[in-house]
Protein backbone atom coordinates (compact mmCIF):
# COMPACT_ATOMS: atom_id res chain seq x y z
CA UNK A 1 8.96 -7.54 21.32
CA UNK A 2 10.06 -3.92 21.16
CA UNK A 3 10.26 -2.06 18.46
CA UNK A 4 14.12 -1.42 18.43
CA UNK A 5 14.71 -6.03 18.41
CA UNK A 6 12.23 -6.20 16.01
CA UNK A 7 14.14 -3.95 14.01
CA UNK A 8 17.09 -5.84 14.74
CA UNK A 9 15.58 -9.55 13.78
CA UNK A 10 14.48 -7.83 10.20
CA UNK A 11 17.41 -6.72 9.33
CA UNK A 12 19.36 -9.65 9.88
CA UNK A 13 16.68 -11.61 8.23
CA UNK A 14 16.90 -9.05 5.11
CA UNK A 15 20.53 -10.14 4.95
CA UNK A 16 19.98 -13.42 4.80
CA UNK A 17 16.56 -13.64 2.14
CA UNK A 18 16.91 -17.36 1.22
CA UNK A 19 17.50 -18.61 4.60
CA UNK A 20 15.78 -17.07 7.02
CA UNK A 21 11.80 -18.21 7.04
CA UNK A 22 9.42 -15.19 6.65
CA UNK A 23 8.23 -13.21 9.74
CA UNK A 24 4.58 -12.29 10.88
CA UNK A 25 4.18 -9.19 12.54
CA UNK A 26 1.10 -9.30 15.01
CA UNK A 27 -0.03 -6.03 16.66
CA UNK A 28 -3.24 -3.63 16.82
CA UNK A 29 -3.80 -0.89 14.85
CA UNK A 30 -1.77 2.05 14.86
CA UNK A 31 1.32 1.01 16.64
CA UNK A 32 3.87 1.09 13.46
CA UNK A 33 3.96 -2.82 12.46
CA UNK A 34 4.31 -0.99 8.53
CA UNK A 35 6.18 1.60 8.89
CA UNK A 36 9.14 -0.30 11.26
CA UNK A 37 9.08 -2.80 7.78
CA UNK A 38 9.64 0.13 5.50
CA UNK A 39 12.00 1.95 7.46
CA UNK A 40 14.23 -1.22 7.55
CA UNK A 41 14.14 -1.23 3.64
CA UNK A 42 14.96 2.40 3.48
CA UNK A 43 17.87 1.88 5.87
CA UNK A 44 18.82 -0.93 3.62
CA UNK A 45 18.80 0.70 0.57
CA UNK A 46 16.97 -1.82 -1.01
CA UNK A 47 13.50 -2.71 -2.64
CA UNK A 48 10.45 -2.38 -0.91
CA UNK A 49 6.73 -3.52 -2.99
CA UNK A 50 3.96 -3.45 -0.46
CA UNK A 51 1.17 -6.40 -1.66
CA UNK A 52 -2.02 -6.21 0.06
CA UNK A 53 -3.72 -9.23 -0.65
CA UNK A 54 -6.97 -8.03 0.93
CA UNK A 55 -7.43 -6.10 -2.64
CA UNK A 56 -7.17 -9.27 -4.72
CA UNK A 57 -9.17 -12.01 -5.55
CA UNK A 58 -7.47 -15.55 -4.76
CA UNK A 59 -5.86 -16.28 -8.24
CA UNK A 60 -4.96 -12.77 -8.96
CA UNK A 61 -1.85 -13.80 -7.10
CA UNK A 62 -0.74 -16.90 -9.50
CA UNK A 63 -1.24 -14.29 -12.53
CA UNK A 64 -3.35 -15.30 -15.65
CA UNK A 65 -2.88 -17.78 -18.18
CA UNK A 66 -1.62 -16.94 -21.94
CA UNK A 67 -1.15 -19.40 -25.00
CA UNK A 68 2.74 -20.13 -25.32
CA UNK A 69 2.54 -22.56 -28.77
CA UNK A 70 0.68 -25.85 -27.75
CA UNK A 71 0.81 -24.90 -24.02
CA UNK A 72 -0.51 -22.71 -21.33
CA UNK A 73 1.67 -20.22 -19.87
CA UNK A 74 1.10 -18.23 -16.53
CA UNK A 75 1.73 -14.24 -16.65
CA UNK A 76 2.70 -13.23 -12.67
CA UNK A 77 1.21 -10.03 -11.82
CA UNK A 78 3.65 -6.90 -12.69
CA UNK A 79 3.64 -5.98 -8.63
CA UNK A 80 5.87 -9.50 -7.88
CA UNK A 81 9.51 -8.24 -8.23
CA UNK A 82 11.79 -10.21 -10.59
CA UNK A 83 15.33 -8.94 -9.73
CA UNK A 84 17.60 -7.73 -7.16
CA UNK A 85 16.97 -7.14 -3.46
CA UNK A 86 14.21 -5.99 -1.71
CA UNK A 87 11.34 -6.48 0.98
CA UNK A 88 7.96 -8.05 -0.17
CA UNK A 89 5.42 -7.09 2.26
CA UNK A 90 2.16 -8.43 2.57
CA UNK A 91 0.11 -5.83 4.61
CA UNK A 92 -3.35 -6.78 6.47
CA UNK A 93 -2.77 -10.51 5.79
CA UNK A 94 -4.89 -11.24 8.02
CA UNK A 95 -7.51 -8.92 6.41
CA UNK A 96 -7.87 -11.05 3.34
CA UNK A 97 -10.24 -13.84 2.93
CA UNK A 98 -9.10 -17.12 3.75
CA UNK A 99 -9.18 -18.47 -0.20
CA UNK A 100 -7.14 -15.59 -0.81
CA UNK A 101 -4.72 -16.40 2.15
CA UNK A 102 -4.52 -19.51 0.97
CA UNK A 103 -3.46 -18.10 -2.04
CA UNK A 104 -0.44 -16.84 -0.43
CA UNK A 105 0.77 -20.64 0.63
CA UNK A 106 3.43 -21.46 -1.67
CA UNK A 107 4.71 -18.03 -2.06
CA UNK A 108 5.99 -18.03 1.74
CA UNK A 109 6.99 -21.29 1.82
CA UNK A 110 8.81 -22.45 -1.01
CA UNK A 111 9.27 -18.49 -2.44
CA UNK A 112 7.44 -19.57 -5.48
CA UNK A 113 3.91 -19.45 -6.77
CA UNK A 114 2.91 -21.15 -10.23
CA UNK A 115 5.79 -20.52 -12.82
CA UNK A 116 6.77 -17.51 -10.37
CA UNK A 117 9.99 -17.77 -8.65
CA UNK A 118 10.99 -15.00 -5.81
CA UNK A 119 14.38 -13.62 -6.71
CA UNK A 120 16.86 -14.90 -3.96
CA UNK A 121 17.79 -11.22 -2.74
CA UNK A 122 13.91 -10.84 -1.68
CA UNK A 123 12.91 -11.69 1.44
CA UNK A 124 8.82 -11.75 2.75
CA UNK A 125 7.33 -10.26 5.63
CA UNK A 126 3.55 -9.95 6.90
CA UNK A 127 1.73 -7.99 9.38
CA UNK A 128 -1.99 -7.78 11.10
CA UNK A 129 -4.51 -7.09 13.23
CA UNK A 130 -5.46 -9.36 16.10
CA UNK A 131 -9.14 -10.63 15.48
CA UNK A 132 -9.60 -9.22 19.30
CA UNK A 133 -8.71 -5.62 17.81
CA UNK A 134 -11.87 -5.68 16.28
CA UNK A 135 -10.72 -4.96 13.10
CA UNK A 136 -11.42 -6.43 9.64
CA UNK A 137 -9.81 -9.67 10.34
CA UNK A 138 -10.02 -13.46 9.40
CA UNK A 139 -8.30 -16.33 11.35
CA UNK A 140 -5.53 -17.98 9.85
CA UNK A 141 -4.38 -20.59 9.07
CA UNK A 142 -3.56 -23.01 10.39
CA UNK A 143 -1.56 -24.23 7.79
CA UNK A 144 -0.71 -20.60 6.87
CA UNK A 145 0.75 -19.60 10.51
CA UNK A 146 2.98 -22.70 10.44
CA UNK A 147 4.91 -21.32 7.67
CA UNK A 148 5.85 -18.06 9.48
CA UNK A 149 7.58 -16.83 12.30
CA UNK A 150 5.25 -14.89 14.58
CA UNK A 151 6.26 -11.71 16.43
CA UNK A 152 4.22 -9.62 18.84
CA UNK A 153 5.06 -5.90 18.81
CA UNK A 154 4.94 -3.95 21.49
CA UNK A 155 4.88 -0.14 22.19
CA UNK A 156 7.83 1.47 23.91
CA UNK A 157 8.32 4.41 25.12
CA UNK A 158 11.79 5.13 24.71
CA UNK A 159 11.69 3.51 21.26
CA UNK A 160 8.89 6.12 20.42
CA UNK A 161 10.47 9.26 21.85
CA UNK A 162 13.63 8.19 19.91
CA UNK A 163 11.65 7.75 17.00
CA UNK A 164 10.00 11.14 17.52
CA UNK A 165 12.70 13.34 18.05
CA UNK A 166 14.55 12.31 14.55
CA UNK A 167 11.28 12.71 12.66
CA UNK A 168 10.39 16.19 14.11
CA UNK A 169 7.40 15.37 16.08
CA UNK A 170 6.19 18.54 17.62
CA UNK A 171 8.06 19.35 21.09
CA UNK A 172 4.80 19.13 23.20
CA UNK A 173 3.62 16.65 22.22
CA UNK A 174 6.98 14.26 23.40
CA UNK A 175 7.10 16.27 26.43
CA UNK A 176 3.29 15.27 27.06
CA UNK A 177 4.11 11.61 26.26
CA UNK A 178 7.29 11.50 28.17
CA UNK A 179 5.53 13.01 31.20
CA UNK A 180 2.31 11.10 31.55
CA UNK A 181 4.75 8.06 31.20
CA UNK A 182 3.90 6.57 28.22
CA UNK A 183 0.23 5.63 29.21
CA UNK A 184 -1.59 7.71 26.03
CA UNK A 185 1.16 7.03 23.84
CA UNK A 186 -1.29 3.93 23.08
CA UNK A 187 -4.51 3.85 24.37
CA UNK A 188 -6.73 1.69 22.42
CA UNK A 189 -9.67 -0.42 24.14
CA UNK A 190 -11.15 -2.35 21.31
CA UNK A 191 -14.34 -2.67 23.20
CA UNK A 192 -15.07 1.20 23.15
CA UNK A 193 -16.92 2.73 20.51
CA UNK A 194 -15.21 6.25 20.30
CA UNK A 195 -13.69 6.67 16.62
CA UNK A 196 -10.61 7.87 17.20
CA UNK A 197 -8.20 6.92 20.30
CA UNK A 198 -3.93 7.14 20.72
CA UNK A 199 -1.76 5.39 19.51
CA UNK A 200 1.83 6.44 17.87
CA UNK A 201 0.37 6.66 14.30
CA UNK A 202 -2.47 9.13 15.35
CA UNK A 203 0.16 11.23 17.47
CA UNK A 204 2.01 11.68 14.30
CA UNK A 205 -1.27 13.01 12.73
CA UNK A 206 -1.67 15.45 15.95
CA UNK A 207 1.35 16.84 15.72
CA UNK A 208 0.50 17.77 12.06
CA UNK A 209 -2.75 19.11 13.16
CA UNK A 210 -0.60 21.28 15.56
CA UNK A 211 0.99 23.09 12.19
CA UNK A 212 -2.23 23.30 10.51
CA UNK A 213 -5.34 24.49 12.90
CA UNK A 214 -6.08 27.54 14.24
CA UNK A 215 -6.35 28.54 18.27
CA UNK A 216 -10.13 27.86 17.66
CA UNK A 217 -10.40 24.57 15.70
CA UNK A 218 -7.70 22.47 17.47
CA UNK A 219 -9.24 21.19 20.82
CA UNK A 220 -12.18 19.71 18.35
CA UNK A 221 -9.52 18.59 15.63
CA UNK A 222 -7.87 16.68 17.96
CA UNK A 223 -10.56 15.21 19.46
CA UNK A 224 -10.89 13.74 15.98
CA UNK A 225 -7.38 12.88 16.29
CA UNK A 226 -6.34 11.11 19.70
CA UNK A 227 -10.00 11.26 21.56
CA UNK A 228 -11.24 13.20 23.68
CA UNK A 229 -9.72 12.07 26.76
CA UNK A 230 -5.93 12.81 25.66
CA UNK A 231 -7.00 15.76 24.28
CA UNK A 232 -8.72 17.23 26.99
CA UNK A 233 -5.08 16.21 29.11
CA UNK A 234 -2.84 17.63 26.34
CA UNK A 235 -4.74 20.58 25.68
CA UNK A 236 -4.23 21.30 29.99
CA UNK A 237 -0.18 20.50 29.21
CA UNK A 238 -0.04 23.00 26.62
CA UNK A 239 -1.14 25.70 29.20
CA UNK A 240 2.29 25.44 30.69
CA UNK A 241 3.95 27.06 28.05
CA UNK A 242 2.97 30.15 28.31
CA UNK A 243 5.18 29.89 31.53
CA UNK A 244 8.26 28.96 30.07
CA UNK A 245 10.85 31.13 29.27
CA UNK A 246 12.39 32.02 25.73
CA UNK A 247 14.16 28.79 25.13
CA UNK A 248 17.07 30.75 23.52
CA UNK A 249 17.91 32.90 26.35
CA UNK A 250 19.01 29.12 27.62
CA UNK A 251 21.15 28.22 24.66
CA UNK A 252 22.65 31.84 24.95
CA UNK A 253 23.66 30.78 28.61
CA UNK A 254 20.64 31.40 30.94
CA UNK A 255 20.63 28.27 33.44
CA UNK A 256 17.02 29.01 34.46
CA UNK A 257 15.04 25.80 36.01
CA UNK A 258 11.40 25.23 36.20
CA UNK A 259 10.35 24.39 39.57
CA UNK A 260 7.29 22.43 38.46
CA UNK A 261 7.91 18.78 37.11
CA UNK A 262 5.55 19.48 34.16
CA UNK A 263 7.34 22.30 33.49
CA UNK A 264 10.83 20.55 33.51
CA UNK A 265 8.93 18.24 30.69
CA UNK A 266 8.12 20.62 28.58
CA UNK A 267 11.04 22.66 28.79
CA UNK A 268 13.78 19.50 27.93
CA UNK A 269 11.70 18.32 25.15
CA UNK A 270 11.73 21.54 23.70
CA UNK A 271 15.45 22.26 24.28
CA UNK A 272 16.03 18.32 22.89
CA UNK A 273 13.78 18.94 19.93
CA UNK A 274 15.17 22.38 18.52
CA UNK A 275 18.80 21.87 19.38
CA UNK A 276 21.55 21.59 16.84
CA UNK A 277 24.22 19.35 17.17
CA UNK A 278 26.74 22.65 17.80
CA UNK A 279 24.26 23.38 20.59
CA UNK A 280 24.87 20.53 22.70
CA UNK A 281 27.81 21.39 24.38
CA UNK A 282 25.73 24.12 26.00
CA UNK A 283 22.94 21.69 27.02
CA UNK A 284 25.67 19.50 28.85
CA UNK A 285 26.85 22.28 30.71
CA UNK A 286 23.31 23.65 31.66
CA UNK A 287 22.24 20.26 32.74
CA UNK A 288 24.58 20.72 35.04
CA UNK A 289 21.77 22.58 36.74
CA UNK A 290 18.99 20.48 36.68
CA UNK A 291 17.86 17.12 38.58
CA UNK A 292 19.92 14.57 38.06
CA UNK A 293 17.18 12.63 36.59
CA UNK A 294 15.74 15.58 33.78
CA UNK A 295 19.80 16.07 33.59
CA UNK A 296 19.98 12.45 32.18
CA UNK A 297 16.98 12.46 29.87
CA UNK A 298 18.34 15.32 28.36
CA UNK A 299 21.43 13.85 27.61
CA UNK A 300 19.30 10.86 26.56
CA UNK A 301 17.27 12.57 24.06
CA UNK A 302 20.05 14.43 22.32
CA UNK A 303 21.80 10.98 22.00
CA UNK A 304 18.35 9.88 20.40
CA UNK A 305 18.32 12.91 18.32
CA UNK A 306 21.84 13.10 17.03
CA UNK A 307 24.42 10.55 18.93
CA UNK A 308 27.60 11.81 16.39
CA UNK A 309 27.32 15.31 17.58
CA UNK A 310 26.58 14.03 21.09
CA UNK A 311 29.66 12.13 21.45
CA UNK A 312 32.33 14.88 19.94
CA UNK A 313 31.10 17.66 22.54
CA UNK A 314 34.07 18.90 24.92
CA UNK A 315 31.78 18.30 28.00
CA UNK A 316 30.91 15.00 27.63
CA UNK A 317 33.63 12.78 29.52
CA UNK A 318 33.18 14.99 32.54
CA UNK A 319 29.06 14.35 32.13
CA UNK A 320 30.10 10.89 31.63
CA UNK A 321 32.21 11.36 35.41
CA UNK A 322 29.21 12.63 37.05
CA UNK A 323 26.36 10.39 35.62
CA UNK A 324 28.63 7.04 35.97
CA UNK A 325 25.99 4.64 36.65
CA UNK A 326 24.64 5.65 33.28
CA UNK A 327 25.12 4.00 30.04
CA UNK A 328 26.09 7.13 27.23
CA UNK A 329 27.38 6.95 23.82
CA UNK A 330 31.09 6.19 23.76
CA UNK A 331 33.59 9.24 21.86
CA UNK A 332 34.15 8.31 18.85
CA UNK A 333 37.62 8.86 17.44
């Protein structure tokens, strides 16, 4: 699944905590299976305690015992929540042991463990690595799988760029993804032994890289980054823009067009990326100029970027007229 129905399963399984069985996220590394759980949470406005039972031992779980008059009592850990709503994650399950997995049994079944009872407005959720990532994993389960419902995710592009341009992911580096077609958005080969490869997490780190090396460090920062096969490619792409014009002599009404597709790239992302939402009335009207299919990913990223503003600009019903076969945010009254 995509990253936008994923999204849309968790949150209606957030609403409903008590009823709706816990959900596996499967993926390999990199690709956002956390952060898409978080986000959710955030969105939600609700509780979010991230439990990674790879750092405990299989009864650190259940909590330790403690005299209570004639009887022994058990003490949960502090990290289990014990009131209102909320997400409880268990990262890397597949990374712990398979006692301490099996630690975990109750807990997603029946929402208890020991004395310990989940508070109804909490719901679970897991994620890991595929043992053919070659990462730290164990097998589960049996037993353990057939208490959760298992979801694949898979990288999208659209999803990502969407992603990117509301979290200020550097210009060139969406234009680059966008215009190689997604292919080193992810690009891992678990059978190679180079340390560092792309995927969207690593992106993220190059396009903080971007803001913190110098001219002379970056190509080999990178490398450490993405590999050295996207970088080599993106550090080529970032040649072209010292051929495009000041992007503000566009937004000041310049309708100037790159004849070169990789060009057209850069130049969109970096009108998409920097524009405000007063600004894009003037990037409807000066796609106007462009081919109808950069004219539409424009309009496609600002929707991404900022759908409100998108929707109240004076242009857009006559944009809407010319791109009919085109699904665009309805005006909102």
């Amino acid at each position: 699944m995509i990253p936008k129905q994923i999204k849309e399963v968790l949150r209606r399984a957030v609403d409903n905590p008590k009823t709706s069985p816990p959900i596996h996220l499967w993926g390999p590394p990199g690709v956002g299976k956390s952060a898409i759980i978080k986000q959710v949470a955030e969105e939600k406005e609700i509780g979010f305690v991230d439990l990674r039972l790879a750092l405990l031992d299989p009864t650190d779980l259940r909590g330790i015992p403690t005299v209570s008059g004639d009887k022994a009592k058990w003490l949960p850990p502090t990290t289990l929540p014990t009131e209102g709503k909320g997400i409880l994650f268990l990262d890397e399950l597949t990374s712990a042991p398979p006692l301490t997995q099996a630690s975990a049994y109750q807990l997603t079944l029946d929402r208890a463990i020991g004395e310990y009872n989940l508070p109804d407005g909490w719901y679970i959720i897991a994620a890991g690595n595929r043992i053919e990532d070659r990462a730290v994993v164990y097998r589960m389960s049996t037993a353990l799988a057939n208490r959760f419902v298992h979801l694949d995710f898979q990288v999208n592009l659209d999803n990502w760029i969407e992603w990117a341009l509301l979290n200020q992911i550097d210009s060139n580096i969406i234009a680059f993804i966008h215009w190689r077609g997604g292919d080193l958005l992810f690009a891992f080969k678990p059978d190679s032994n180079e340390k560092a490869f792309a995927t969207p997490r690593t992106w993220e780190y190059a396009s903080k890289v971007l803001k913190l090396c110098s001219k002379g460090s970056l190509a080999e920062t990178l490398e450490g980054t993405v590999g050295k096969g996207a970088t080599a490619e993106f550090m080529s792409f970032l040649k072209v823009q010292t051929e495009l014009p000041d992007i503000n002599t566009i937004f000041k009404g310049d309708n100037f067009v790159p004849k070169r597709i990789d060009l057209k790239y850069a130049l969109i992302s970096a009108l998409a990326t920097k524009a405000t939402g007063k600004q894009f009335e003037r990037l409807l009207k000066y796609s106007e100029h462009l081919p109808e299919e950069f004219a539409v990913l424009l309009v496609s990223m600002l929707t991404s970027k900022d759908e409100q503003s998108l929707a109240t600009a004076p242009s857009l019903d006559k944009w809407a007229r010319s791109h009919a076969d085109v699904l665009i945010p309805r005006r909102r009254v």
